[in-house]
Protein backbone atom coordinates (compact mmCIF):
# COMPACT_ATOMS: atom_id res chain seq x y z
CA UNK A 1 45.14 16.76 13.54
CA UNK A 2 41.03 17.31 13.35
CA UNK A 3 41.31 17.77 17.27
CA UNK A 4 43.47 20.93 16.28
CA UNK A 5 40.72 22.26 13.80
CA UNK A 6 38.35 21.79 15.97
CA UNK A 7 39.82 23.73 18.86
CA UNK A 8 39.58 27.01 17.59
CA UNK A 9 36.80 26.81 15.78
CA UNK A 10 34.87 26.00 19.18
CA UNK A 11 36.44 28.93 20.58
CA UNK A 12 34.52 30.68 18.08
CA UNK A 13 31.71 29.13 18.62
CA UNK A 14 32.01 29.82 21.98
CA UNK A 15 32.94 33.17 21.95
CA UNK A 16 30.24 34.06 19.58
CA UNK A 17 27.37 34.82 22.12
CA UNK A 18 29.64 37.82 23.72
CA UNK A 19 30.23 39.30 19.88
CA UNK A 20 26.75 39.84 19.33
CA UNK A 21 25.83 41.27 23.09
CA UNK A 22 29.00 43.62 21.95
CA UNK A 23 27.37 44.38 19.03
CA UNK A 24 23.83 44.96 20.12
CA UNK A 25 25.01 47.16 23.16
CA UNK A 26 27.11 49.34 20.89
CA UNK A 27 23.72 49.55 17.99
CA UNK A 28 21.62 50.85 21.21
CA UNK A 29 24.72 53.25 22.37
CA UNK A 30 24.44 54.82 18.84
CA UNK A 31 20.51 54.89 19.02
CA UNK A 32 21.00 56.65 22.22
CA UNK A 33 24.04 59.10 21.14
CA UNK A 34 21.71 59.99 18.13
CA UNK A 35 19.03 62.04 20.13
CA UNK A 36 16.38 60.77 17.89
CA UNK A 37 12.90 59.73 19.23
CA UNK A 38 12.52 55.86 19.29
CA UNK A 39 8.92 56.38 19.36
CA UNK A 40 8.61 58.55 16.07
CA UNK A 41 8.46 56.50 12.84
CA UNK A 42 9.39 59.15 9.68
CA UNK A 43 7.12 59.01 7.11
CA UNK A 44 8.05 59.42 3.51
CA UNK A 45 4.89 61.30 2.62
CA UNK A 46 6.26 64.20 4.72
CA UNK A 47 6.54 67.13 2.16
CA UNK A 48 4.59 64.90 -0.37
CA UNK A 49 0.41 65.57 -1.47
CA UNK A 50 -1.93 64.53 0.50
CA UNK A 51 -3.11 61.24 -1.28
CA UNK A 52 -5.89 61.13 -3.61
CA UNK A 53 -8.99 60.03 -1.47
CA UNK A 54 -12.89 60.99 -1.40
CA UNK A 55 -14.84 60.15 1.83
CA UNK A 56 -18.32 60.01 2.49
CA UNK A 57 -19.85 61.66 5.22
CA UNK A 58 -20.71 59.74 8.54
CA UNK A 59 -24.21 59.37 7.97
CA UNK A 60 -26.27 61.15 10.93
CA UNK A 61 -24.18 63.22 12.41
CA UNK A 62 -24.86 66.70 12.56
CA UNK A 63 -23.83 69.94 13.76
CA UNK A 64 -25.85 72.86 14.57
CA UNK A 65 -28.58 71.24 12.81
CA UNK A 66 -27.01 70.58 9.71
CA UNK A 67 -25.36 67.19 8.20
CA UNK A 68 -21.36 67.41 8.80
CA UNK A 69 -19.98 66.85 5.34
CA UNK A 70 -17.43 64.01 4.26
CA UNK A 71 -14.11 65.41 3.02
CA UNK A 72 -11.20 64.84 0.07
CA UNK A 73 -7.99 65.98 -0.75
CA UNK A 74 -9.06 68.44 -2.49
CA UNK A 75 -11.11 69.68 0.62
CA UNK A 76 -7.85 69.97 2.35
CA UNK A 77 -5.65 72.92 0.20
CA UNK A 78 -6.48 76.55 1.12
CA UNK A 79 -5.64 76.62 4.84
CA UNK A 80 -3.73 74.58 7.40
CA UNK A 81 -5.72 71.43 8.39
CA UNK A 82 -5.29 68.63 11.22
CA UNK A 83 -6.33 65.34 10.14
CA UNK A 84 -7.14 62.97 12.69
CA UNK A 85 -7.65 59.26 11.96
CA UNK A 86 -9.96 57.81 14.97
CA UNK A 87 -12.40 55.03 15.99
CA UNK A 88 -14.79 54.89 18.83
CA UNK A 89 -13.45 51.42 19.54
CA UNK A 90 -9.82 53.01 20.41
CA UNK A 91 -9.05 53.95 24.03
CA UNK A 92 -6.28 56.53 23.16
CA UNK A 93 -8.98 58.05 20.68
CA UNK A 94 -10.96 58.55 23.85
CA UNK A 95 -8.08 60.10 26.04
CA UNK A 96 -7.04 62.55 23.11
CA UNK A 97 -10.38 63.80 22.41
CA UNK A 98 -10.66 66.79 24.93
CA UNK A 99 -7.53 68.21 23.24
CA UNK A 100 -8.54 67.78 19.61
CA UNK A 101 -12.03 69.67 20.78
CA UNK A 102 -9.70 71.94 22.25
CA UNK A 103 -7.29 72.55 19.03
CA UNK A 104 -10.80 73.06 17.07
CA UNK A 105 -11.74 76.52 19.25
CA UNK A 106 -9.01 77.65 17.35
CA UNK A 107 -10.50 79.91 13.91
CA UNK A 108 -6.94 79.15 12.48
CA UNK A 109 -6.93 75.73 12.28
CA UNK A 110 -9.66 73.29 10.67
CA UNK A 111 -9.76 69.81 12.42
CA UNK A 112 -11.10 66.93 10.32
CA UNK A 113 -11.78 63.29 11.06
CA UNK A 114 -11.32 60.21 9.48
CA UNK A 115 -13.22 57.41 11.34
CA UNK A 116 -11.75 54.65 10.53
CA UNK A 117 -13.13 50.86 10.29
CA UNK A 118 -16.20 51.73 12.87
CA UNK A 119 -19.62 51.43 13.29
CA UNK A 120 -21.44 54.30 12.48
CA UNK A 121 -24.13 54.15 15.32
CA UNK A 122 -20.60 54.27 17.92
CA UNK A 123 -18.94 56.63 15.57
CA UNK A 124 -22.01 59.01 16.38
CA UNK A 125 -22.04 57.93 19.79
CA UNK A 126 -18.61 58.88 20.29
CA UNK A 127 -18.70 62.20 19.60
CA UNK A 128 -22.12 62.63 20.68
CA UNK A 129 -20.88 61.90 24.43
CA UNK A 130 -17.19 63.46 23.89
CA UNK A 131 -18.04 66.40 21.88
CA UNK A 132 -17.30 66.79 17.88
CA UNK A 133 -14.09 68.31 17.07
CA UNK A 134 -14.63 67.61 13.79
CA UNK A 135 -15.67 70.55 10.97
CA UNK A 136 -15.94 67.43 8.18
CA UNK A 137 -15.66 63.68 9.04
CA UNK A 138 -14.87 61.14 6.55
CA UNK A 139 -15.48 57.35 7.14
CA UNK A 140 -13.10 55.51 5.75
CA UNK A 141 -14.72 51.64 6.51
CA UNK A 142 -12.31 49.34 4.61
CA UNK A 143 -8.95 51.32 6.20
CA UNK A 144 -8.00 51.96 2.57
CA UNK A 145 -7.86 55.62 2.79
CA UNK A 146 -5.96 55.02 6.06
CA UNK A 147 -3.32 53.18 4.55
CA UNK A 148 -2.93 55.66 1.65
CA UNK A 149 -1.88 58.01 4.35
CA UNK A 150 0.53 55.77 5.87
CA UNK A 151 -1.20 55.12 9.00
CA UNK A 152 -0.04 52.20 11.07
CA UNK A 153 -2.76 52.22 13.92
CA UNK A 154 -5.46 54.83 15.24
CA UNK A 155 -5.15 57.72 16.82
CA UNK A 156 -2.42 59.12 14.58
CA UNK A 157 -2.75 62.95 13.62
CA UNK A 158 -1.19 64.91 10.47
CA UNK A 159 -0.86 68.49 9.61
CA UNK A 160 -1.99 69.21 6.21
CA UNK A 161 -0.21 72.89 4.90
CA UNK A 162 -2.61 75.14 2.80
CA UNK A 163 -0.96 73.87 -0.17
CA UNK A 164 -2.64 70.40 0.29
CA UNK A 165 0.87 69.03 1.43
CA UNK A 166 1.34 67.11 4.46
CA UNK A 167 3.82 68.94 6.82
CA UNK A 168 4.15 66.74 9.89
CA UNK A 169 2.70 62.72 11.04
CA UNK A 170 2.02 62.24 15.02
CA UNK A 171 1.40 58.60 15.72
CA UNK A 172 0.11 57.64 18.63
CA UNK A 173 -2.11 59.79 21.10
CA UNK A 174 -1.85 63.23 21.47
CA UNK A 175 -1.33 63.74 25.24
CA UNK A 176 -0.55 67.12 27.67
CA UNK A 177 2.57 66.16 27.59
CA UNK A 178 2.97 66.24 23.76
CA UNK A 179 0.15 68.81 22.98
CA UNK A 180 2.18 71.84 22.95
CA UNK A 181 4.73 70.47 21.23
CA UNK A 182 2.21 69.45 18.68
CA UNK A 183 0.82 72.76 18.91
CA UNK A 184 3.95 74.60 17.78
CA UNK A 185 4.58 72.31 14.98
CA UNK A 186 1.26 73.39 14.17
CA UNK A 187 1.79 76.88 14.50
CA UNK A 188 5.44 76.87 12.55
CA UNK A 189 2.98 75.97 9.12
CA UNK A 190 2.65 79.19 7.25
CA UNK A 191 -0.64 80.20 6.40
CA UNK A 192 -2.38 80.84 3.25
């Protein structure tokens, strides 16, 4: 009588295997179906305040002769502003640069930094060699500002409205082939 049991219990067993591929195959079908980008990760401070943060100025670098300031969130309500979290230790950083010193020739638009865990002497280097996008650049050392803003890894890039509320998250490198798609986000922000 156990031998009975057992029979279709090892069926199960054995039959269990194919369930899950079923399973899996139909999750991914739905994933699929959906339309939604498997490479963007929502953030729940979309729509939210920029988080409270004050950041000190990367010591040494200039612009036109004169010290580029450090930033807060106060710093960013009165027009639209990209914030870019970077490091000169981060190879997409490097690839992404030309278009954020691109995105800065624009007067509507103020691009800020926030270097994140670097070295200052690179930090300057960086943008010394690659051009500074930057009209304020805050060095965030510890990552703690960085993780206030959600940020899971550098580059990522937000869009900060004029009302100090952040509008869209890009993680990830900006590239051509997601720069004008970035770009209209951008422009869809109403202005002050």
């Amino acid at each position: 009588m156990a031998e009975a049991a057992e029979r279709p219990r090892s069926r199960f067993l054995f039959l269990l295997p194919a369930l899950i591929f079923v399973a899996l195959v139909g999750l991914f079908g739905v994933q699929l179906i959906s339309g939604r980008n498997p490479a963007e990760v929502p953030s729940v401070l979309i729509d939210k305040p920029v988080p409270i943060f004050d950041l000190a100025p990367l010591e040494g670098l200039q612009a036109n002769g004169r010290p580029v300031p450090g930033f807060s969130n106060q710093d960013l309500k009165g027009r639209v502003t990209v914030v870019n979290v970077w490091a000169s230790w981060c190879a997409p950083c490097r690839q992404e640069h030309p278009l954020l010193v691109e995105l800065a020739k624009n007067p509507s638009v103020r691009v800020v930094g926030i270097n994140q865990k670097d070295n200052p002497d690179n930090a300057r280097r960086f943008l010394g060699a690659l051009g500074n996008p930057y009209a304020a650049v805050g060095v965030d050392p510890n990552g703690r500002a960085s993780i206030d803003w959600g940020v899971y890894g550098v580059p990522e890039t937000f869009i900060v409205g004029p009302d100090g509320t952040i509008r869209y998250k890009h993680i990830g490198p900006l590239t051509p082939e997601n720069f004008s798609a970035f770009k209209e986000r951008l422009a869809q922000i109403p202005r002050a």
